[in-house]
Protein backbone atom coordinates (compact mmCIF):
# COMPACT_ATOMS: atom_id res chain seq x y z
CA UNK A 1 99.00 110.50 85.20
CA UNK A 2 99.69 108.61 82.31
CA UNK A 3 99.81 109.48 78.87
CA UNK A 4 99.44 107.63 76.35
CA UNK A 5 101.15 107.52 72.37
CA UNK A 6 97.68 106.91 70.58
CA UNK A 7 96.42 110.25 72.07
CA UNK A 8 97.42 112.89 69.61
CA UNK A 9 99.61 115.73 70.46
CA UNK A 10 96.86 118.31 70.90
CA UNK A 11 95.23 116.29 73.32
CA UNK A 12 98.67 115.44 75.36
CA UNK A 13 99.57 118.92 75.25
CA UNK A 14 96.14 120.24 76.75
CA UNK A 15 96.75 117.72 79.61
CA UNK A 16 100.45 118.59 80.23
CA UNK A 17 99.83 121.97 80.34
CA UNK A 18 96.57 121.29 83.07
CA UNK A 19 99.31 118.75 84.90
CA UNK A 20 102.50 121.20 85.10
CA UNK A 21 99.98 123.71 86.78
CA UNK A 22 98.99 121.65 89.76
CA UNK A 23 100.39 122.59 92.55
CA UNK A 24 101.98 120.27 95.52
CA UNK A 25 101.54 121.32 99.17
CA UNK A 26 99.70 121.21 102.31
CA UNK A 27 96.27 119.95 100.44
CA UNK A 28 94.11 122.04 102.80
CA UNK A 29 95.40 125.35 101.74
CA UNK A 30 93.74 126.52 98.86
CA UNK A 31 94.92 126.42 95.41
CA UNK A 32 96.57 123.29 96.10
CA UNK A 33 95.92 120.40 93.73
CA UNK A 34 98.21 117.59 95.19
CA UNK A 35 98.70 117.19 99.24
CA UNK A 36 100.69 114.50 101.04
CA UNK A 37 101.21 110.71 100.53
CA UNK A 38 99.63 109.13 103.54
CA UNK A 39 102.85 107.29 104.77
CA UNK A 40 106.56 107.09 103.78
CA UNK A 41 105.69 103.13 103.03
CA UNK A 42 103.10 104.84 100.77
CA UNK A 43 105.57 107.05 99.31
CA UNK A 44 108.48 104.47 98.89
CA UNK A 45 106.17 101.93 96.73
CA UNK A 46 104.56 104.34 94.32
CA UNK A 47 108.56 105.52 93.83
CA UNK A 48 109.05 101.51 92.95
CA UNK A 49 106.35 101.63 90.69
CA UNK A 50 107.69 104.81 88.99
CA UNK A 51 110.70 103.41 88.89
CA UNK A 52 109.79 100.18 87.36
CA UNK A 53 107.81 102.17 84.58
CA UNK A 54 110.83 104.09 83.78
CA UNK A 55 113.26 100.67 83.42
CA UNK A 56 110.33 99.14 81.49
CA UNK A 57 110.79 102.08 78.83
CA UNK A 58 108.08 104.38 80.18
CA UNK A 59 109.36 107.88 79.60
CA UNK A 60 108.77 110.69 82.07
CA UNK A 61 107.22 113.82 80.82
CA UNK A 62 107.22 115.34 84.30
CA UNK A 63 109.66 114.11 87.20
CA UNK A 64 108.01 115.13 90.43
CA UNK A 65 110.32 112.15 92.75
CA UNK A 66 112.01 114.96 94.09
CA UNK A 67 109.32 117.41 95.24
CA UNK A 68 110.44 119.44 97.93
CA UNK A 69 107.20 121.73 99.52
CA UNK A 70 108.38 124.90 101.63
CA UNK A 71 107.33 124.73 105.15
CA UNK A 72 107.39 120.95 105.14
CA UNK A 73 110.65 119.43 105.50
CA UNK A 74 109.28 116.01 106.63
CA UNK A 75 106.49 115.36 104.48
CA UNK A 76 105.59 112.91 102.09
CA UNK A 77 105.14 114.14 98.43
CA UNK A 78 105.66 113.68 94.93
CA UNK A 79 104.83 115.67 92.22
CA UNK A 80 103.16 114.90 88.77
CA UNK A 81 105.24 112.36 87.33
C-alpha cells in the first residue's frame, strides 16, 4: 500500500491504522486479511521492488519483509509494507 505526501495526515493515519490491523496468515482461516505469495519467485521480486522503493527514497511506514506466520515455517509472506 502506498501512501502518498499530498494526502493529509488525517487521511494517512485512518489508513495506517486500517493497514497495521490486517492480519497475515493462512488466508482461508477467518479474520485473515493477507494469505500467501503464490511462489518464492513471487515473493523474491516484490522484495526487489520493495527494495528498490526504499534505495529510491521511498520510506517505509510498515516493514512486513520479515513476516514470520505461526504454523507455517515454509510459507511465502510478507506483511504490509
Amino acid at each position: 500500500m502506498f501512501l502518498c505526501n499530498i494526502c493529509n495526515r488525517k487521511r494517512n493515519g485512518c489508513a495506517l491504522e486500517k493497514v497495521r490491523a490486517m492480519k497475515v496468515g493462512n488466508g482461508l482461516t477467518p479474520g485473515i486479511s493477507m494469505g500467501a505469495i503464490a511462489s518464492k519467485k513471487a515473493k523474491e521480486r516484490i522484495l526487489e521492488l520493495i527494495e528498490a522503493g526504499v534505495k529510491e527514497g521511498a520510506k517505509l511506514i510498515l516493514d512486513g519483509r520479515g513476516v514470520k506466520v505461526e504454523g507455517c515455517p515454509g510459507g511465502f509472506y510478507i506483511g504490509p509494507c
